[in-house]
N, C-alpha and C. Protein backbone atom coordinates (compact mmCIF):
# COMPACT_ATOMS: atom_id res chain seq x y z
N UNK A 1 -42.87 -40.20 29.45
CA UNK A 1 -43.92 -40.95 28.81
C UNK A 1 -44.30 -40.26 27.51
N UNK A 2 -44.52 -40.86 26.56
CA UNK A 2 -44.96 -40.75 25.30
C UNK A 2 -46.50 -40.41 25.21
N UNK A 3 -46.45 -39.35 24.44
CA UNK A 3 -48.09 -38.94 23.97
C UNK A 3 -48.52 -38.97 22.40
N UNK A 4 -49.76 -39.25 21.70
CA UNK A 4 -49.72 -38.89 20.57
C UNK A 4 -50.74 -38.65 20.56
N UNK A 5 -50.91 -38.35 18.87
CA UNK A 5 -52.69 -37.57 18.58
C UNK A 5 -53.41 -38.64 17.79
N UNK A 6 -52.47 -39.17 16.78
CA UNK A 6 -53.30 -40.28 15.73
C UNK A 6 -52.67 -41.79 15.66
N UNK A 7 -50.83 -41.52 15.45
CA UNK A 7 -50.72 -42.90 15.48
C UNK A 7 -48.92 -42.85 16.71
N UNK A 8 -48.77 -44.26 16.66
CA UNK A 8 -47.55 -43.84 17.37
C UNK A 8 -47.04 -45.50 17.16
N UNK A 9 -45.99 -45.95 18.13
CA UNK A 9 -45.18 -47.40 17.82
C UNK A 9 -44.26 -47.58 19.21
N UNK A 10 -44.27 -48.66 19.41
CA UNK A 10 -43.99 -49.09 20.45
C UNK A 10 -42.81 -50.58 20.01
N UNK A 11 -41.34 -50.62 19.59
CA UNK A 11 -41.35 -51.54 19.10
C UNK A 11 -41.64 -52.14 17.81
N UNK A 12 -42.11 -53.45 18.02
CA UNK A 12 -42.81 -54.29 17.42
C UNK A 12 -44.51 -53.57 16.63
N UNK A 13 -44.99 -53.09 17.94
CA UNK A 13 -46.56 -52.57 17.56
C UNK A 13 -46.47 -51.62 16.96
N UNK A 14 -47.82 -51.54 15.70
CA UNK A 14 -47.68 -50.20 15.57
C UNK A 14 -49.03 -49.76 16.50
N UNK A 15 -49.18 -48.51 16.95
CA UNK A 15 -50.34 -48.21 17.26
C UNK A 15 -51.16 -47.02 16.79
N UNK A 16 -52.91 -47.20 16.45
CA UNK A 16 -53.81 -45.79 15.74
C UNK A 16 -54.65 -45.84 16.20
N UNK A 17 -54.97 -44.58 16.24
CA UNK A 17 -56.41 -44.14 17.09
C UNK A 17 -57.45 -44.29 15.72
N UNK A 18 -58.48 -44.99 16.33
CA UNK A 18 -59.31 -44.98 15.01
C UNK A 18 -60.43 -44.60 15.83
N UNK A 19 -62.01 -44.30 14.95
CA UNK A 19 -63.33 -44.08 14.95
C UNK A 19 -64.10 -44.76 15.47
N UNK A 20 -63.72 -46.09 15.12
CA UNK A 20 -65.34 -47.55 15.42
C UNK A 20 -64.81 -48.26 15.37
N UNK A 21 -65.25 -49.69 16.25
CA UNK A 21 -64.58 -50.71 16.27
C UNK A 21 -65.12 -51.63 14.85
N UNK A 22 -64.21 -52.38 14.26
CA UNK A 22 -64.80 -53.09 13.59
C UNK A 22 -65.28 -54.14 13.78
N UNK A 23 -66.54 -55.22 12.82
CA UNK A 23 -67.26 -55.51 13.55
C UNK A 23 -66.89 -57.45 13.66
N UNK A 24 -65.80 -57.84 12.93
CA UNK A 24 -65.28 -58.67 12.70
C UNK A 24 -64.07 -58.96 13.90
N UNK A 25 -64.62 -59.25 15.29
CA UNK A 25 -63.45 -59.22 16.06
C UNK A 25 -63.84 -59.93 17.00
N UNK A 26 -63.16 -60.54 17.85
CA UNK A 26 -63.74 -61.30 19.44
C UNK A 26 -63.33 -60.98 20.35
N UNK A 27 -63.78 -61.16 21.89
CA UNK A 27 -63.49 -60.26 22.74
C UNK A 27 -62.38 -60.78 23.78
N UNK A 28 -61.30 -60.68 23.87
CA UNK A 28 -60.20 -61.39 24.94
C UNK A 28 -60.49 -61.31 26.57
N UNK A 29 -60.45 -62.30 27.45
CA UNK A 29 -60.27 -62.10 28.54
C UNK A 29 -59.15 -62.20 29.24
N UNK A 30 -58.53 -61.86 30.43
CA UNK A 30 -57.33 -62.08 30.82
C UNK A 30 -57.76 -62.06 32.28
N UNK A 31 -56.59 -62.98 32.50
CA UNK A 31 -56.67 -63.88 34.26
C UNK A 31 -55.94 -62.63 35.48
N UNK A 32 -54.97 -61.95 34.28
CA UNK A 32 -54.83 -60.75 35.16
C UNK A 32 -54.82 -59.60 35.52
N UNK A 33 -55.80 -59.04 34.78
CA UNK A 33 -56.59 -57.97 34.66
C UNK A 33 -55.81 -57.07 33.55
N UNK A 34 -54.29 -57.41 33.29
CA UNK A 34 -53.60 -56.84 32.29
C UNK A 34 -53.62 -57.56 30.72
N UNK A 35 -54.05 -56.59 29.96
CA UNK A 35 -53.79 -57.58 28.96
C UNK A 35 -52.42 -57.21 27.97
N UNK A 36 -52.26 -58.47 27.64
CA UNK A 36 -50.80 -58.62 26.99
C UNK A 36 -50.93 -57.93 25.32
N UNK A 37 -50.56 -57.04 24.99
CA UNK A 37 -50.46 -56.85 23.49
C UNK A 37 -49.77 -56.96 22.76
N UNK A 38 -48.30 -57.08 23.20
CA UNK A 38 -47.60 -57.81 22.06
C UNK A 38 -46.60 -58.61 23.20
N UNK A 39 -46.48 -60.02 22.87
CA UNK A 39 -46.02 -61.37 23.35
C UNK A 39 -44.87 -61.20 23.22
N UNK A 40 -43.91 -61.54 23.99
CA UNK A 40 -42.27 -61.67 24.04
C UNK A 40 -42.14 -62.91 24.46
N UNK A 41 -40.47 -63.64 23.75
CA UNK A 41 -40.77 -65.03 24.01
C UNK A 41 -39.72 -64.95 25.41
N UNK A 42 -39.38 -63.77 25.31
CA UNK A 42 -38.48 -63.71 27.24
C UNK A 42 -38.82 -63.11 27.98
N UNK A 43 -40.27 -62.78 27.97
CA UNK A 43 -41.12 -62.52 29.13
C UNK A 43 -41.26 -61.06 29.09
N UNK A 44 -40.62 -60.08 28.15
CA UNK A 44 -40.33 -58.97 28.30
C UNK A 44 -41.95 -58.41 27.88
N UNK A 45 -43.15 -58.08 27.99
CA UNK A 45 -43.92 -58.15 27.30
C UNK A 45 -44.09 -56.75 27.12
N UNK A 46 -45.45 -56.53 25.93
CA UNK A 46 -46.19 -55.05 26.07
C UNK A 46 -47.22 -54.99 26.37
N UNK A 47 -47.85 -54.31 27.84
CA UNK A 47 -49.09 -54.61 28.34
C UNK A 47 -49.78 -53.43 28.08
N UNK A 48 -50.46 -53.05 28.66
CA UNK A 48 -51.71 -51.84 29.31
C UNK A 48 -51.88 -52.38 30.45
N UNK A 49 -51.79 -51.61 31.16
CA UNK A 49 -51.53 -51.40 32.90
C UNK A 49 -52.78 -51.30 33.62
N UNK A 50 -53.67 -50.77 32.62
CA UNK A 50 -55.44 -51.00 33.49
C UNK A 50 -56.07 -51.53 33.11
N UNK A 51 -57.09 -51.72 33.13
CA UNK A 51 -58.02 -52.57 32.67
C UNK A 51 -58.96 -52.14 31.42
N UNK A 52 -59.20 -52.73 30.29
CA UNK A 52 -59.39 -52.35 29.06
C UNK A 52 -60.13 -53.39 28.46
N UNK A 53 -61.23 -53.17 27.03
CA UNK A 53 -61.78 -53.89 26.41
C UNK A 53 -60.82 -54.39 25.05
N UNK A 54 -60.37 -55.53 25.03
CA UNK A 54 -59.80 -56.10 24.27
C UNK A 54 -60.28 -57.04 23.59
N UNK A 55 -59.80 -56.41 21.89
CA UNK A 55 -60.39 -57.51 21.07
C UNK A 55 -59.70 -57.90 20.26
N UNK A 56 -60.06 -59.32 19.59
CA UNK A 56 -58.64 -59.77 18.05
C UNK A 56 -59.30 -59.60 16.61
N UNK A 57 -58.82 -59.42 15.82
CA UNK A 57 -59.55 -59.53 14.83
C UNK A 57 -59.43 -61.13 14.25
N UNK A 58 -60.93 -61.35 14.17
CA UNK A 58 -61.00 -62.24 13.30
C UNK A 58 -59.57 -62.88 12.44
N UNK A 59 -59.82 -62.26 11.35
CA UNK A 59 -58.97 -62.74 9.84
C UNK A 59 -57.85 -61.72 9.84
N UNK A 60 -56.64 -62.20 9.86
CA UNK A 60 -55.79 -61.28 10.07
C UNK A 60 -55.06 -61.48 8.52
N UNK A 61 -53.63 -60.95 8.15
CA UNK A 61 -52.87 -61.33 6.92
C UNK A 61 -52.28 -62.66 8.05
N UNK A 62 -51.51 -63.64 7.32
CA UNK A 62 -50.54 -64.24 7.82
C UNK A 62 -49.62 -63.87 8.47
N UNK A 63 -49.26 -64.37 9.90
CA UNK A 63 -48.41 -64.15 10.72
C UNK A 63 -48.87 -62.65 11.23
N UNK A 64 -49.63 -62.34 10.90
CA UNK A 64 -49.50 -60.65 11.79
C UNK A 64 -51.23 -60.92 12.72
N UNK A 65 -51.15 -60.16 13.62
CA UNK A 65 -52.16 -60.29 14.95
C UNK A 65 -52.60 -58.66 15.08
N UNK A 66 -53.91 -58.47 15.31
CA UNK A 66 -54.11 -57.33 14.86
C UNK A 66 -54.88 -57.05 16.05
N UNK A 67 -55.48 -56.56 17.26
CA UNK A 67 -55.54 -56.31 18.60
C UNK A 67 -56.50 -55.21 18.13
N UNK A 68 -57.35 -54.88 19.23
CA UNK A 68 -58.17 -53.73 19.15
C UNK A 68 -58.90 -53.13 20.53
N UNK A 69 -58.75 -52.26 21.62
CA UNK A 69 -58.73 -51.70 22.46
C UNK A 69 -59.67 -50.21 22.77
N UNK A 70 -60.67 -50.60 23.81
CA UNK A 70 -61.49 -49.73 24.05
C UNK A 70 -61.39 -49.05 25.40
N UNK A 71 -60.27 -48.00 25.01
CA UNK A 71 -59.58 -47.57 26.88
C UNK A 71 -61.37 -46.46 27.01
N UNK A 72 -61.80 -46.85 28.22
CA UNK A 72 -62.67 -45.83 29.16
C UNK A 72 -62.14 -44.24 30.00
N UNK A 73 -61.11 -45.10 30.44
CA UNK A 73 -60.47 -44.45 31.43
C UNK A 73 -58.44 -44.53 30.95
N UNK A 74 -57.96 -43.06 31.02
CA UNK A 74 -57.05 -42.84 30.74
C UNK A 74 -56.08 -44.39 31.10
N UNK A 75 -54.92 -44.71 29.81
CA UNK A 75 -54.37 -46.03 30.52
C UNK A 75 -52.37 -45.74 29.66
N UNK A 76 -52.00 -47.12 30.02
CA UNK A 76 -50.58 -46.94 29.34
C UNK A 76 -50.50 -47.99 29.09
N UNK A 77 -49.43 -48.07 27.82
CA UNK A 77 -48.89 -49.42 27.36
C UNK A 77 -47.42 -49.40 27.37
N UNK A 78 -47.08 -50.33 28.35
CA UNK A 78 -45.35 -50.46 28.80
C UNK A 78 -45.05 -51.38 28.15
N UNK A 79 -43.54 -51.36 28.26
CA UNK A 79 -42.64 -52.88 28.03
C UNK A 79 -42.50 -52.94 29.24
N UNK A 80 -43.00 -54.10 29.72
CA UNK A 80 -42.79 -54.93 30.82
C UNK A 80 -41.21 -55.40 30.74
N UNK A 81 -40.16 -54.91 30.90
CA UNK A 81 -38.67 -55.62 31.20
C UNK A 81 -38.01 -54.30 31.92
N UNK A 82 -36.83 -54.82 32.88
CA UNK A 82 -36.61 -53.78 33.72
C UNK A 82 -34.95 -52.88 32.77
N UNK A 83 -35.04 -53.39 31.76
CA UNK A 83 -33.38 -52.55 31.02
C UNK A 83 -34.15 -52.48 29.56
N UNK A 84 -33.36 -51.39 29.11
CA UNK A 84 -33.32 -51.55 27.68
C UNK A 84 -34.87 -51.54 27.29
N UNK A 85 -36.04 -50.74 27.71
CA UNK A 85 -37.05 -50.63 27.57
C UNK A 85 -37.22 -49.67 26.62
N UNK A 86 -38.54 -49.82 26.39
CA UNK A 86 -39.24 -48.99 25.39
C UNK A 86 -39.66 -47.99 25.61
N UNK A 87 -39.97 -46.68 26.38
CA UNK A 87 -40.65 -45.60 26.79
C UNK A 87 -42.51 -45.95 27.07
N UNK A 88 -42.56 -45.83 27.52
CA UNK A 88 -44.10 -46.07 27.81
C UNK A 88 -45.11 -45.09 26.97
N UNK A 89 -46.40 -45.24 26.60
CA UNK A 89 -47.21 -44.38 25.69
C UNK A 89 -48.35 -44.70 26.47
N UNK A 90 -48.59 -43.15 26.51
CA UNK A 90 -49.95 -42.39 26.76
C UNK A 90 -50.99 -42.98 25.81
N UNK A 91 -52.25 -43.53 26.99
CA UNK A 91 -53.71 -43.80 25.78
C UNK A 91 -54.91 -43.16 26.65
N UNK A 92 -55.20 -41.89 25.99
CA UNK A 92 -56.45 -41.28 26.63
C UNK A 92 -57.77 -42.13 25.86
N UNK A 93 -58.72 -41.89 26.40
CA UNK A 93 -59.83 -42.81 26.50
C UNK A 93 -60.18 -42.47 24.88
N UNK A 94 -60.82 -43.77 24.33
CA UNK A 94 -60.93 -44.08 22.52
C UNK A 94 -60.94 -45.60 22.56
N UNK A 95 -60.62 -45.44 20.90
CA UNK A 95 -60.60 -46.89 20.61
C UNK A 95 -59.45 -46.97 19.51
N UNK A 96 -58.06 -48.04 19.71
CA UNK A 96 -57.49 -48.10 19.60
C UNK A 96 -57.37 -49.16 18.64
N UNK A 97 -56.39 -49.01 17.21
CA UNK A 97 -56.00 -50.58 16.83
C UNK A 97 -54.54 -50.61 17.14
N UNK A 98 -54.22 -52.06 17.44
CA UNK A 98 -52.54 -52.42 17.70
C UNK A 98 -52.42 -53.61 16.58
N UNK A 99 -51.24 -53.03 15.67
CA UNK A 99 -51.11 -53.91 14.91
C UNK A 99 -49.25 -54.23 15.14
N UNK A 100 -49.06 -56.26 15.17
CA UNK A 100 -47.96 -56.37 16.00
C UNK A 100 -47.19 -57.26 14.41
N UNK A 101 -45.96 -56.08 14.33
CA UNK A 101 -45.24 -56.81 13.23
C UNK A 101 -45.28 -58.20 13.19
N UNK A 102 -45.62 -58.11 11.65
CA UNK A 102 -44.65 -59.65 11.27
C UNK A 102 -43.00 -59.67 10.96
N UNK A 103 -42.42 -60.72 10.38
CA UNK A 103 -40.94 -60.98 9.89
C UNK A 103 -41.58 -62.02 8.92
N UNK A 104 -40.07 -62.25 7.77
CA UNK A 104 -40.36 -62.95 7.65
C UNK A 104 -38.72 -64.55 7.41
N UNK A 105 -39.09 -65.37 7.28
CA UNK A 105 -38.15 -66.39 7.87
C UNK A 105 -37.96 -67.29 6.55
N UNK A 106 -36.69 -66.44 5.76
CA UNK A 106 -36.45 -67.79 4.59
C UNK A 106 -36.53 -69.01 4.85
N UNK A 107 -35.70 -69.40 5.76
CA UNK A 107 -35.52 -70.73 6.00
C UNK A 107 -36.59 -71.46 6.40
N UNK A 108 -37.80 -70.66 7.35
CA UNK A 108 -39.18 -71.61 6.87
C UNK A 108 -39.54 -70.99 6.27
N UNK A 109 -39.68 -70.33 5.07
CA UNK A 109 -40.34 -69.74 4.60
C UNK A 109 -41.65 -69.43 4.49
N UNK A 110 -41.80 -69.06 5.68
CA UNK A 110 -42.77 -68.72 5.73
C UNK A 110 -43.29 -66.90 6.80
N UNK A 111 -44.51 -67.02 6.64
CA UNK A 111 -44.44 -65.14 7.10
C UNK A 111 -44.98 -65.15 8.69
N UNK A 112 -44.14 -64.66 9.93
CA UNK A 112 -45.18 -64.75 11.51
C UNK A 112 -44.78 -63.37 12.03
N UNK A 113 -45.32 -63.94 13.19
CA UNK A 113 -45.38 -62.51 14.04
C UNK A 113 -43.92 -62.47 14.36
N UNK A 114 -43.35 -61.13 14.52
CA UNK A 114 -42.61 -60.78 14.68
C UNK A 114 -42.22 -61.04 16.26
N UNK A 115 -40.87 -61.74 16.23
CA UNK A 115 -39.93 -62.08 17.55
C UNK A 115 -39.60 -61.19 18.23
N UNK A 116 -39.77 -60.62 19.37
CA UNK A 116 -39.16 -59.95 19.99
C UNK A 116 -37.72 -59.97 20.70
């Protein structure tokens, strides 16, 4: 398992330990006590495994989703798929931002979140 001090990446996410939450954000709920932080369109996802305060920001750039996380209690963020995984990362208690690449797609030209 992966540890860090300030920032680290998972993939797609990047992830940083920051100071304060900012105040431009709303608060996510989830049906299964895990919440999803970065979306895979084959199910492979990136969760946090306990239970956590999750928020979105408001106004993001185009195509990018910007996540924000208030672990209490020591937690982890996996790739949920059983091959070809990502190493799992250590999140001791703070407040976290996850910011989940964009791409971008000549052919629509236009800018989204990044495909997994």
């Amino acid at each position: 398992m992966k540890t860090f001090k300030n920032t680290a990446a998972q993939g797609e996410i990047g992830i940083r330990r920051i100071a304060k939450l900012p105040s431009d954000v709303t608060p996510m709920k989830t049906a299964t006590g895990r919440h999803i932080i970065g979306h895979s369109e084959t199910g492979h996802h990136h969760v946090l495994e306990r239970p956590a305060k999750v928020f979105e920001a408001k106004a993001a750039t185009a195509g990018m989703r910007i996540l924000y996380a208030i672990i209490e209690d020591a937690n982890v963020l996996t790739h949920d798929r059983p091959f070809d995984t990502h190493e799992p990362i250590a999140l001791d208690p703070g407040i976290y931002e996850f910011r989940i690449g964009r791409e971008y797609d000549p052919y629509e030209a236009i800018a989204r979140r990044q495909a997994d």
